[in-house]
N, C-alpha and C. Protein backbone atom coordinates (compact mmCIF):
# COMPACT_ATOMS: atom_id res chain seq x y z
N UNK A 1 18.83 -20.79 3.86
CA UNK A 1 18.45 -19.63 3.08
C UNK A 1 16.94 -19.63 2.83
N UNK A 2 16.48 -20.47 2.77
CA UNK A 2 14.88 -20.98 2.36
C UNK A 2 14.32 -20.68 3.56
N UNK A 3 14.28 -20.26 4.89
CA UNK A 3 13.62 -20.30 5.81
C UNK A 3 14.21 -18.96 6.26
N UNK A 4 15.31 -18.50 5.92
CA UNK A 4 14.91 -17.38 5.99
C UNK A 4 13.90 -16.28 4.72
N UNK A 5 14.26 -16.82 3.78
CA UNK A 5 13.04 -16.15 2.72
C UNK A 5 11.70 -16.18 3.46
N UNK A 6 11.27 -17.52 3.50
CA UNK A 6 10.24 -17.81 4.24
C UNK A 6 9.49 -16.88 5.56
N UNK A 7 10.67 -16.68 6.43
CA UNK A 7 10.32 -15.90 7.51
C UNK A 7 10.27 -14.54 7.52
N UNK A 8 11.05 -14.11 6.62
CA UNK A 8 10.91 -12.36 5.83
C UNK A 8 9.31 -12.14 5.42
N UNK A 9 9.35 -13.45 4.38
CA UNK A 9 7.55 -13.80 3.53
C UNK A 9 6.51 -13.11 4.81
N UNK A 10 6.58 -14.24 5.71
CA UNK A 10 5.44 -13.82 6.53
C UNK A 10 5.44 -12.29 7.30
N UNK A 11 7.00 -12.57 8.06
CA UNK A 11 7.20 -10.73 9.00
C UNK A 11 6.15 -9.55 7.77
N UNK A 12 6.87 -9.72 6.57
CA UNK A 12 6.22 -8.28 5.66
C UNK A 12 4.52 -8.83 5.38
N UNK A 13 4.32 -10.02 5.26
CA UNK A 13 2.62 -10.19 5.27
C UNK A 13 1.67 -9.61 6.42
N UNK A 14 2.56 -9.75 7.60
CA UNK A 14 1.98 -9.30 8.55
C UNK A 14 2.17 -7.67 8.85
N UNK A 15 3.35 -6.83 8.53
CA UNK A 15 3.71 -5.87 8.28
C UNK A 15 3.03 -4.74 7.11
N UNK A 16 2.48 -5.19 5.91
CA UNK A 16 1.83 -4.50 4.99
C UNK A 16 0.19 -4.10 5.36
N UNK A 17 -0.55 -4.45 6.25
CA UNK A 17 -1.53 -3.97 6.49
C UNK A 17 -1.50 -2.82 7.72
N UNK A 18 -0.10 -2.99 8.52
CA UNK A 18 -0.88 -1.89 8.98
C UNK A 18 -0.07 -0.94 8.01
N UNK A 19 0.63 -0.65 7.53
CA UNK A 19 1.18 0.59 6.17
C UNK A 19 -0.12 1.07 5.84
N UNK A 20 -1.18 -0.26 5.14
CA UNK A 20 -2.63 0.26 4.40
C UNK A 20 -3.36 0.83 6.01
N UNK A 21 -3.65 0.71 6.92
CA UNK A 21 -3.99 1.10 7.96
C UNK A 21 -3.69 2.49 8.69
N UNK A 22 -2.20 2.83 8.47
CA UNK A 22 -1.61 3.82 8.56
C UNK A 22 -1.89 4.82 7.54
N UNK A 23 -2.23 4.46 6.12
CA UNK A 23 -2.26 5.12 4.60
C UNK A 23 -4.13 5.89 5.08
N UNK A 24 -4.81 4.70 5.43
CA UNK A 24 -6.34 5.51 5.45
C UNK A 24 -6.36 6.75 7.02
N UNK A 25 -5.31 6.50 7.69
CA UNK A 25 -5.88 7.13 8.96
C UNK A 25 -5.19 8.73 8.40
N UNK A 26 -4.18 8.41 7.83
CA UNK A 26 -3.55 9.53 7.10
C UNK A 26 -4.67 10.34 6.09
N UNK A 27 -5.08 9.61 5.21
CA UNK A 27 -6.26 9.84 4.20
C UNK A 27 -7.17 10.48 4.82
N UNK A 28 -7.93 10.11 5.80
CA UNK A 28 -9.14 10.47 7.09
C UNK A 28 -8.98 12.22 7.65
N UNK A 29 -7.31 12.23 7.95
CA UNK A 29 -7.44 13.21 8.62
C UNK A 29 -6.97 14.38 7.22
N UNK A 30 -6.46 14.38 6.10
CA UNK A 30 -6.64 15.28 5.24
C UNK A 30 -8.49 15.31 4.85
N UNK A 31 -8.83 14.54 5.43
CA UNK A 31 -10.30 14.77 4.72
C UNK A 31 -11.20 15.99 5.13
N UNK A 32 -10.61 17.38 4.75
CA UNK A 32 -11.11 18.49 5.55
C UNK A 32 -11.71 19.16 4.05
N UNK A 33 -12.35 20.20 4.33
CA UNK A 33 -13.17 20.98 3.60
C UNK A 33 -12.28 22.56 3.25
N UNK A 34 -12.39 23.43 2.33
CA UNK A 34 -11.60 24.64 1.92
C UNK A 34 -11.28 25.30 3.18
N UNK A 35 -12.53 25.51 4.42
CA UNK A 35 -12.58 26.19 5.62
C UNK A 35 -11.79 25.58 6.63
N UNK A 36 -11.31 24.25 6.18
CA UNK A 36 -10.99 23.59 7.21
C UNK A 36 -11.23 22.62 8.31
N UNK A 37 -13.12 22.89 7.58
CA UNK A 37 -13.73 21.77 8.81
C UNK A 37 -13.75 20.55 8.64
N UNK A 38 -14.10 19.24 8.98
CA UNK A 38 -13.99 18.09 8.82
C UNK A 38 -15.02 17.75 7.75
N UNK A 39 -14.50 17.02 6.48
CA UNK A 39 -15.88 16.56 5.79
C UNK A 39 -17.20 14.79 6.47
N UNK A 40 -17.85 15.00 6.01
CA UNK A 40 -19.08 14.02 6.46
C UNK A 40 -18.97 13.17 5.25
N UNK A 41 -19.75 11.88 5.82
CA UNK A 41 -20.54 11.28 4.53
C UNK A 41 -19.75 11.21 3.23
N UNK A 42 -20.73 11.46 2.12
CA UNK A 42 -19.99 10.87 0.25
C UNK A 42 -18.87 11.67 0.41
N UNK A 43 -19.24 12.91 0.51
CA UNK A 43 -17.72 14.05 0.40
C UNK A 43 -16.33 13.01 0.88
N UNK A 44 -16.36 13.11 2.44
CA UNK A 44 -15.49 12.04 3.14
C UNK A 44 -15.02 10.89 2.58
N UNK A 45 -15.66 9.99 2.16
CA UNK A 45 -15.73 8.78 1.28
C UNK A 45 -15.32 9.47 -0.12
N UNK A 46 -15.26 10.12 -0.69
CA UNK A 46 -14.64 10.31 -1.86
C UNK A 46 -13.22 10.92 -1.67
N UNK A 47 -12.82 11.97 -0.68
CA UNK A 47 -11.98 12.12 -0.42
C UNK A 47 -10.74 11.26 -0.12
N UNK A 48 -10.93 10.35 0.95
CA UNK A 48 -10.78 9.36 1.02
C UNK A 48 -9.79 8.18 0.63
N UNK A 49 -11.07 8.11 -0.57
CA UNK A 49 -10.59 7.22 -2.11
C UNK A 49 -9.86 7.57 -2.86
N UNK A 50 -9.67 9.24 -3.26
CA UNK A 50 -8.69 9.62 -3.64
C UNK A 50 -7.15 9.89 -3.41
N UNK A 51 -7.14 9.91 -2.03
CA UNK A 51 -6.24 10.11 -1.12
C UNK A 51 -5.36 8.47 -1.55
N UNK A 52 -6.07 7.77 -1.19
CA UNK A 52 -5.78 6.49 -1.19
C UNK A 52 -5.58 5.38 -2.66
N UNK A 53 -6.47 6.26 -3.51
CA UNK A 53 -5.79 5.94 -4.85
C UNK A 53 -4.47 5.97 -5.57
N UNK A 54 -3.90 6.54 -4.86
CA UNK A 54 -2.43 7.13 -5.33
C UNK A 54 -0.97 5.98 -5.48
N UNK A 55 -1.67 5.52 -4.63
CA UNK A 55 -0.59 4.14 -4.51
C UNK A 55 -1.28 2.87 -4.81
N UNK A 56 -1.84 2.06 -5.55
CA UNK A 56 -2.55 1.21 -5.81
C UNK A 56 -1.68 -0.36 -5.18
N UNK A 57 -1.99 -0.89 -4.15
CA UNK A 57 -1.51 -2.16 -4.31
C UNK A 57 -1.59 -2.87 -5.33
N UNK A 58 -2.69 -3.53 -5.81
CA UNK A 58 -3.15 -3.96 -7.10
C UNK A 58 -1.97 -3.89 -8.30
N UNK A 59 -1.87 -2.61 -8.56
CA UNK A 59 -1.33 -2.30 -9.90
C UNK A 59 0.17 -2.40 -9.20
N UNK A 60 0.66 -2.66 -7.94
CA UNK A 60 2.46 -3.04 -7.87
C UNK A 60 2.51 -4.13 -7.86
N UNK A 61 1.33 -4.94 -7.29
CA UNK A 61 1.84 -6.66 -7.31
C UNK A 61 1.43 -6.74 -8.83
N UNK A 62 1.20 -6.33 -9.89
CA UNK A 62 0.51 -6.41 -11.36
C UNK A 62 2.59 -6.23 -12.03
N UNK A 63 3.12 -5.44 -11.61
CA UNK A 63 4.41 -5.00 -11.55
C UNK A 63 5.66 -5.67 -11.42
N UNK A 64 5.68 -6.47 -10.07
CA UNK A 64 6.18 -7.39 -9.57
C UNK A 64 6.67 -8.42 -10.48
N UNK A 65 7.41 -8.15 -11.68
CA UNK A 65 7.97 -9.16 -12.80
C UNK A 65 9.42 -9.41 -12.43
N UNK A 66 10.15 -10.45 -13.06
CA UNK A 66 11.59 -10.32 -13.20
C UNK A 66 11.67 -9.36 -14.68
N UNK A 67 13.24 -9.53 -15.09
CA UNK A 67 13.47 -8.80 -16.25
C UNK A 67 13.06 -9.95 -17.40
N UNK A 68 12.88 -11.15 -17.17
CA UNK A 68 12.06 -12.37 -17.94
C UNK A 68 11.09 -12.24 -18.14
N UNK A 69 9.86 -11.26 -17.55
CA UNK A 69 8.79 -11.24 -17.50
C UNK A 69 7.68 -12.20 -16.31
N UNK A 70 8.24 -12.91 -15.93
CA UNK A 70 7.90 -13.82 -14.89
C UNK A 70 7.16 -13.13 -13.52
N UNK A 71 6.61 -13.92 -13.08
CA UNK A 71 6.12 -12.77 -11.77
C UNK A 71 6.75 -13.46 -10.04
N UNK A 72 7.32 -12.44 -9.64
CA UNK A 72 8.12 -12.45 -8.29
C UNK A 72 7.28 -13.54 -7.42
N UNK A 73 8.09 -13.78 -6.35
CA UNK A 73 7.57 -14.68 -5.09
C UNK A 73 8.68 -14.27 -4.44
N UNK A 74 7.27 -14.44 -2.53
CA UNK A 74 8.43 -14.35 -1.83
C UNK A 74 8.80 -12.72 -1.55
N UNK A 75 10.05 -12.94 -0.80
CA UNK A 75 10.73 -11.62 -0.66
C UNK A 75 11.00 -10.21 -1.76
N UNK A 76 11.45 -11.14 -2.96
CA UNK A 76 11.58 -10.20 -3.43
C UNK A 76 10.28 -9.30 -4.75
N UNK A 77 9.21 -10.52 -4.02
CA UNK A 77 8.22 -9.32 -4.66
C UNK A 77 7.36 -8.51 -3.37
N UNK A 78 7.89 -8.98 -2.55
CA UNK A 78 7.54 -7.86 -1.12
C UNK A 78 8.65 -7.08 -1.35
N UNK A 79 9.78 -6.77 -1.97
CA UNK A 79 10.42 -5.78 -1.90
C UNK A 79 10.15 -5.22 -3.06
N UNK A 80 9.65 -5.60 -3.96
CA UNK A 80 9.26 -5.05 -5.15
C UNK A 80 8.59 -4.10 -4.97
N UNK A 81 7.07 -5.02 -4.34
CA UNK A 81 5.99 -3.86 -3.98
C UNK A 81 6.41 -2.89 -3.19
N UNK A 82 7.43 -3.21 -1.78
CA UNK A 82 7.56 -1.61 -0.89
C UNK A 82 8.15 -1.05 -2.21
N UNK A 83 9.32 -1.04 -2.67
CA UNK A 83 9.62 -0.29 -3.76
C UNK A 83 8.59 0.86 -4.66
N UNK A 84 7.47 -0.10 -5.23
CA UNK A 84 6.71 0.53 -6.21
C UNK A 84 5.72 1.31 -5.17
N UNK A 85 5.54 1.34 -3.81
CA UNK A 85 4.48 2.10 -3.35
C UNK A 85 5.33 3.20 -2.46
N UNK A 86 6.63 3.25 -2.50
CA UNK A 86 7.05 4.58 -1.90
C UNK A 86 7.97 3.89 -0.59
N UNK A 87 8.35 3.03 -0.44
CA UNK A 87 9.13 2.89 0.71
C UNK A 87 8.42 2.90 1.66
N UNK A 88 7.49 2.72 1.94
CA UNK A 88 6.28 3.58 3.40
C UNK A 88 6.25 2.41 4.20
């Protein structure tokens, strides 16, 4: 049972970046202007950030408690976090 926890551990470690990878290319291409054209520069970069603010990693592994208050390991705070960021 321990090695499979273990091997879940790593598959989703290696699995959660491209989600964040997938999340900015998504972010990138809403990054358009009222007309529709592509934004540049700060505009772009703020857009962006906002886009991408929405789901905070940070604040789900901050989340990641039992009902003890304790903080997860392992699998089930990788299932925690897909949980708290939308299933994605």
């Amino acid at each position: 049972m321990k090695k499979i926890i273990i091997a879940l551990s790593i598959a989703l470690s290696f699995a959660l970046p491209t989600y964040a990878f997938a999340d900015q290319a998504a972010c990138e291409a809403k990054a358009v202007s009222k007309e529709g054209k592509p934004l540049y520069g700060a505009a772009k970069d703020a857009s962006i950030k906002k886009c991408m603010g929405d789901a905070k990693p940070n604040d789900c592994e901050a989340k990641a408690v039992s009902k003890d208050g304790k903080p997860l390991y392992g699998a089930a705070k990788a299932a925690s976090i897909k949980k708290c960021e939308g299933g994605k």
